[in-house]
Structure formats: C-alpha cells, structure tokens
N, C-alpha and C. Protein backbone atom coordinates (compact mmCIF):
# COMPACT_ATOMS: atom_id res chain seq x y z
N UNK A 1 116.60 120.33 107.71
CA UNK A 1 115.78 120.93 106.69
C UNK A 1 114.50 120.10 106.54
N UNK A 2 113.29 120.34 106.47
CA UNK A 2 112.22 120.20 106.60
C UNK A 2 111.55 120.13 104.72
N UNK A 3 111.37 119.21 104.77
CA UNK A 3 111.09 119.01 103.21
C UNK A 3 109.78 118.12 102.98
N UNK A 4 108.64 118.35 102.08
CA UNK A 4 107.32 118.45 102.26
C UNK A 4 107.02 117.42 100.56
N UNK A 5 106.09 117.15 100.66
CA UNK A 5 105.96 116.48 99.16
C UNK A 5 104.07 116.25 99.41
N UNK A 6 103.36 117.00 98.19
CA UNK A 6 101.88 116.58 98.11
C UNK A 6 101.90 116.21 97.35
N UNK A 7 100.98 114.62 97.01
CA UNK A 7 100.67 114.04 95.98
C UNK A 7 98.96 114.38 95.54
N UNK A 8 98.83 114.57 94.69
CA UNK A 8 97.16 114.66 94.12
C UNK A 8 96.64 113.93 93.81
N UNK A 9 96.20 112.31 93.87
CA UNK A 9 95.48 111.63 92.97
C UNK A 9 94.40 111.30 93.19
N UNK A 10 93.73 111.17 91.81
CA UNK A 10 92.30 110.47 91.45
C UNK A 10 92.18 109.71 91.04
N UNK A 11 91.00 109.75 89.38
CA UNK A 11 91.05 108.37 89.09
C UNK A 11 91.79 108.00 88.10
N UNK A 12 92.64 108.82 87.85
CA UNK A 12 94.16 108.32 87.43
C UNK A 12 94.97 107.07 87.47
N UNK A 13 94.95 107.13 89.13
CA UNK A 13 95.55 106.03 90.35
C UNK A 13 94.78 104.61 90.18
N UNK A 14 93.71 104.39 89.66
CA UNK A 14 93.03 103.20 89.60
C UNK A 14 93.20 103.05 88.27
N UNK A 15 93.01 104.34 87.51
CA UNK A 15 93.18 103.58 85.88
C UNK A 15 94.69 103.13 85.34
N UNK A 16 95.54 103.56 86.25
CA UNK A 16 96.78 103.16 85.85
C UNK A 16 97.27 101.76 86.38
N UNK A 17 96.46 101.18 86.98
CA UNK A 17 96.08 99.72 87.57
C UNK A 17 95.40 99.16 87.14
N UNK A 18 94.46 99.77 85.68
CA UNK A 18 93.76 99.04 85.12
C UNK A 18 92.68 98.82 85.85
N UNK A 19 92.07 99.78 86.58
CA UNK A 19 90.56 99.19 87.03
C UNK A 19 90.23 100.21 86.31
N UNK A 20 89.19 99.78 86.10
CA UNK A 20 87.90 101.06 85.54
C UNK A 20 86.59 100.57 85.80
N UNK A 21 86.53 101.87 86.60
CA UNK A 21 85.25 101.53 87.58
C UNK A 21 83.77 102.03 87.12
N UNK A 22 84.36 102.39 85.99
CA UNK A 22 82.80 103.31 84.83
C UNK A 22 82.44 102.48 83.90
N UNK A 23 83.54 101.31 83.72
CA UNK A 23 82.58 100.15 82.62
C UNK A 23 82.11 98.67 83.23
N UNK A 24 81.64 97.96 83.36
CA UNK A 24 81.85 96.67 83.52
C UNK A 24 82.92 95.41 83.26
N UNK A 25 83.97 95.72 83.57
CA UNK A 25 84.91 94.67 83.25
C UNK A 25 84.91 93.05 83.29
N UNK A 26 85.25 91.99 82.71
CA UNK A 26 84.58 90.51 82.82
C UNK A 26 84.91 90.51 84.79
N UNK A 27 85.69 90.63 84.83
CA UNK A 27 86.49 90.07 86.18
C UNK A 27 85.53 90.64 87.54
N UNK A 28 84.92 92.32 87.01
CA UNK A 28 84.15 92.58 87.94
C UNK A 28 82.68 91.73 87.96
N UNK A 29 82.37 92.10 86.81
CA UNK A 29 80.79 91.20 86.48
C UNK A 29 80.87 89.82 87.20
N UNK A 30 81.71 89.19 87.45
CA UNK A 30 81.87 88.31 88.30
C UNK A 30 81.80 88.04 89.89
N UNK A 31 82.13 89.60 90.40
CA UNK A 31 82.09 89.30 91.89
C UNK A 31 80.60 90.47 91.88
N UNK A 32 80.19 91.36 91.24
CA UNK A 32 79.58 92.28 91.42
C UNK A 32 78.46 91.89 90.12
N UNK A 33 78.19 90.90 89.45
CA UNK A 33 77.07 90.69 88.45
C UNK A 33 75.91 90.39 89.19
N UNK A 34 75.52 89.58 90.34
CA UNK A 34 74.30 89.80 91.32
C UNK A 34 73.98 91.20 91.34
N UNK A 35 74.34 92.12 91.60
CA UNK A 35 74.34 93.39 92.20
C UNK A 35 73.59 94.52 91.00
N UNK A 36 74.18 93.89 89.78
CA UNK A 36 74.47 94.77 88.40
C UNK A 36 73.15 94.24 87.87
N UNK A 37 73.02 92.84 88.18
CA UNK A 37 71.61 92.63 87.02
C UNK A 37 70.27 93.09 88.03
N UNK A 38 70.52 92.83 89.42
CA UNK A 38 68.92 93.02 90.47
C UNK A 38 68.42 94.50 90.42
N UNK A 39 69.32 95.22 90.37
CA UNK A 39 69.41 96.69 90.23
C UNK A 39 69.46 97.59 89.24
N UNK A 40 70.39 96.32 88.29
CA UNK A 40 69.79 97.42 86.51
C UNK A 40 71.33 98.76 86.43
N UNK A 41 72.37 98.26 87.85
CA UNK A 41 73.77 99.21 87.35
C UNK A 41 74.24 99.12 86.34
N UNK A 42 74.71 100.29 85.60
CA UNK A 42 74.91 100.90 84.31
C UNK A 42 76.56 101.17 84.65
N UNK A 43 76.89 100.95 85.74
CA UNK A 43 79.06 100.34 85.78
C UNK A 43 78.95 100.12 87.15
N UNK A 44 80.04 99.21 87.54
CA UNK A 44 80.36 98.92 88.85
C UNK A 44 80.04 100.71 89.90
N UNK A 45 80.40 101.85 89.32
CA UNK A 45 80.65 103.14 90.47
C UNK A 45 79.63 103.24 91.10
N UNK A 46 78.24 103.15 89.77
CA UNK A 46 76.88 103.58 90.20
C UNK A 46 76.07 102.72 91.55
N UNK A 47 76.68 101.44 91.80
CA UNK A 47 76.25 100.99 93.24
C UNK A 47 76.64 101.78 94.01
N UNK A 48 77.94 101.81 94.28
CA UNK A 48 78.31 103.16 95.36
C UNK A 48 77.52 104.36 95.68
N UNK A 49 76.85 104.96 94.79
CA UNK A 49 75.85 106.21 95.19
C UNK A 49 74.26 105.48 94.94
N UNK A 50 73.92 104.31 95.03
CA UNK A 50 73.02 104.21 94.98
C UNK A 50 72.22 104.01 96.01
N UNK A 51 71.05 104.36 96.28
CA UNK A 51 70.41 104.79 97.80
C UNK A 51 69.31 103.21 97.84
N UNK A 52 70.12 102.55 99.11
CA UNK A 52 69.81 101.10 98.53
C UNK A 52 68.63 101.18 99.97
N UNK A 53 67.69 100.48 100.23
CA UNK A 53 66.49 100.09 100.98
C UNK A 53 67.33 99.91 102.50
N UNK A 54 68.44 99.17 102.37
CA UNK A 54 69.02 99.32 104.17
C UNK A 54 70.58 99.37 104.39
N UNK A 55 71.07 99.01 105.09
CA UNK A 55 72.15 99.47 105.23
C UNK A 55 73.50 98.33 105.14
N UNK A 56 72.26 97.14 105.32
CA UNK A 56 72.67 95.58 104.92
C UNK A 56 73.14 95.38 103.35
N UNK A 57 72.06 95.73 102.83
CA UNK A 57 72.32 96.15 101.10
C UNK A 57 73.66 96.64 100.67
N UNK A 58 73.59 98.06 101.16
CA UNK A 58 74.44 98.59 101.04
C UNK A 58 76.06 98.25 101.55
N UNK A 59 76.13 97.78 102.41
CA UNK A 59 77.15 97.13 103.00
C UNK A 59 77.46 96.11 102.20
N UNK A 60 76.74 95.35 101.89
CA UNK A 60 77.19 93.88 100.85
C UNK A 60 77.74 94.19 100.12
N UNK A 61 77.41 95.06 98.70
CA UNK A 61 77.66 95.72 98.10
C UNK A 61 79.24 95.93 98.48
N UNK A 62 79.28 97.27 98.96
CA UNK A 62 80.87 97.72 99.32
C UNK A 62 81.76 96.73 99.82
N UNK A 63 81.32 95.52 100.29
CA UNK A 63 82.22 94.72 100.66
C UNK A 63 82.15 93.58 99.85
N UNK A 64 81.81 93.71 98.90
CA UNK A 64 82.01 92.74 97.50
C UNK A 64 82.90 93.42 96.63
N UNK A 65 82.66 95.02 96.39
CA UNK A 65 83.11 95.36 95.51
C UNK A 65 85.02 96.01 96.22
N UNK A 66 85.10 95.99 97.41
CA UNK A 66 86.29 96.33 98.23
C UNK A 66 87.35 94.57 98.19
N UNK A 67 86.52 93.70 98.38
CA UNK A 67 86.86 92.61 98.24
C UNK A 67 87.35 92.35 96.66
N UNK A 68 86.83 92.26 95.78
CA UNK A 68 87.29 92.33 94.54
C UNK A 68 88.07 93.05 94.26
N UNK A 69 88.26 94.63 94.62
CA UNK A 69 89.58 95.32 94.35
C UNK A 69 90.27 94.82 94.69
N UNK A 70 90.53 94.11 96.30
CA UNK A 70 91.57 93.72 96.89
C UNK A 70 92.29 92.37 96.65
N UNK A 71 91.25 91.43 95.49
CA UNK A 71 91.84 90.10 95.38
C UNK A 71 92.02 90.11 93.36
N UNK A 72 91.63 91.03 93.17
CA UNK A 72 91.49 90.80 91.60
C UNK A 72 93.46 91.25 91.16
N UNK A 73 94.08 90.78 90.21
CA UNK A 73 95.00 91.42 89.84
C UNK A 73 95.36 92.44 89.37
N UNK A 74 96.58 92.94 89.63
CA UNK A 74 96.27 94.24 88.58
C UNK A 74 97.27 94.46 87.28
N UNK A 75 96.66 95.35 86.51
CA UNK A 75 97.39 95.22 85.16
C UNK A 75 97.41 94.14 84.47
C-alpha cells in the first residue's frame, strides 16, 4: 500500500523556533547589525530582497545571515 503525506510550511516553521525574521532580534543585530545600520534595514528579511550594487554584497549578506540561522540557538 502506497501511502503519501504533504506537509505545507511557512513562516510558521521559523516562528515556532523562535526566529522572527520581520523584527530585529538582539542575537541577529549581532551577526547582521553591519548590514542593518550601512543600509538603513527595517528587519533582518528586507536584506534578502534588497537589490544590492554586486553580487559580492549580496552574497555576504546571505551568508551571514544563513550562518547565523545555522549557529544561533533555538527557542
């Protein structure tokens, strides 16, 4: 028997880990506060869509803020 299971999640899945990626949290302002004050971001998400001068930028960025998800605790 062939048995199937879809899961749906959003940002559910992060807020139930306690990130929240729409305010500034102390812990983020820490790995991502360079980023937040040069640029004037209004929450950690808004780097992500922000249309940065190269691709270096942009890359730092995501790999500061991928890095911090991945070392910060959760809950």
């Amino acid at each position: 028997m062939l048995m199937q299971l879809v899961v749906g999640v959003g940002s559910g899945l992060s807020s139930a880990a306690e990130f929240n990626h729409y305010h500034w949290a102390p812990a983020l302002e820490t790995h991502l506060g360079e980023f937040k004050d040069y640029y004037h971001f209004t929450s950690p998400f808004a780097g992500v869509y922000y249309c940065y001068s190269s691709l270096e930028q942009q890359w730092a960025y995501y790999t500061k803020y991928i890095y911090s998800m991945w070392h910060l605790p959760t809950g």
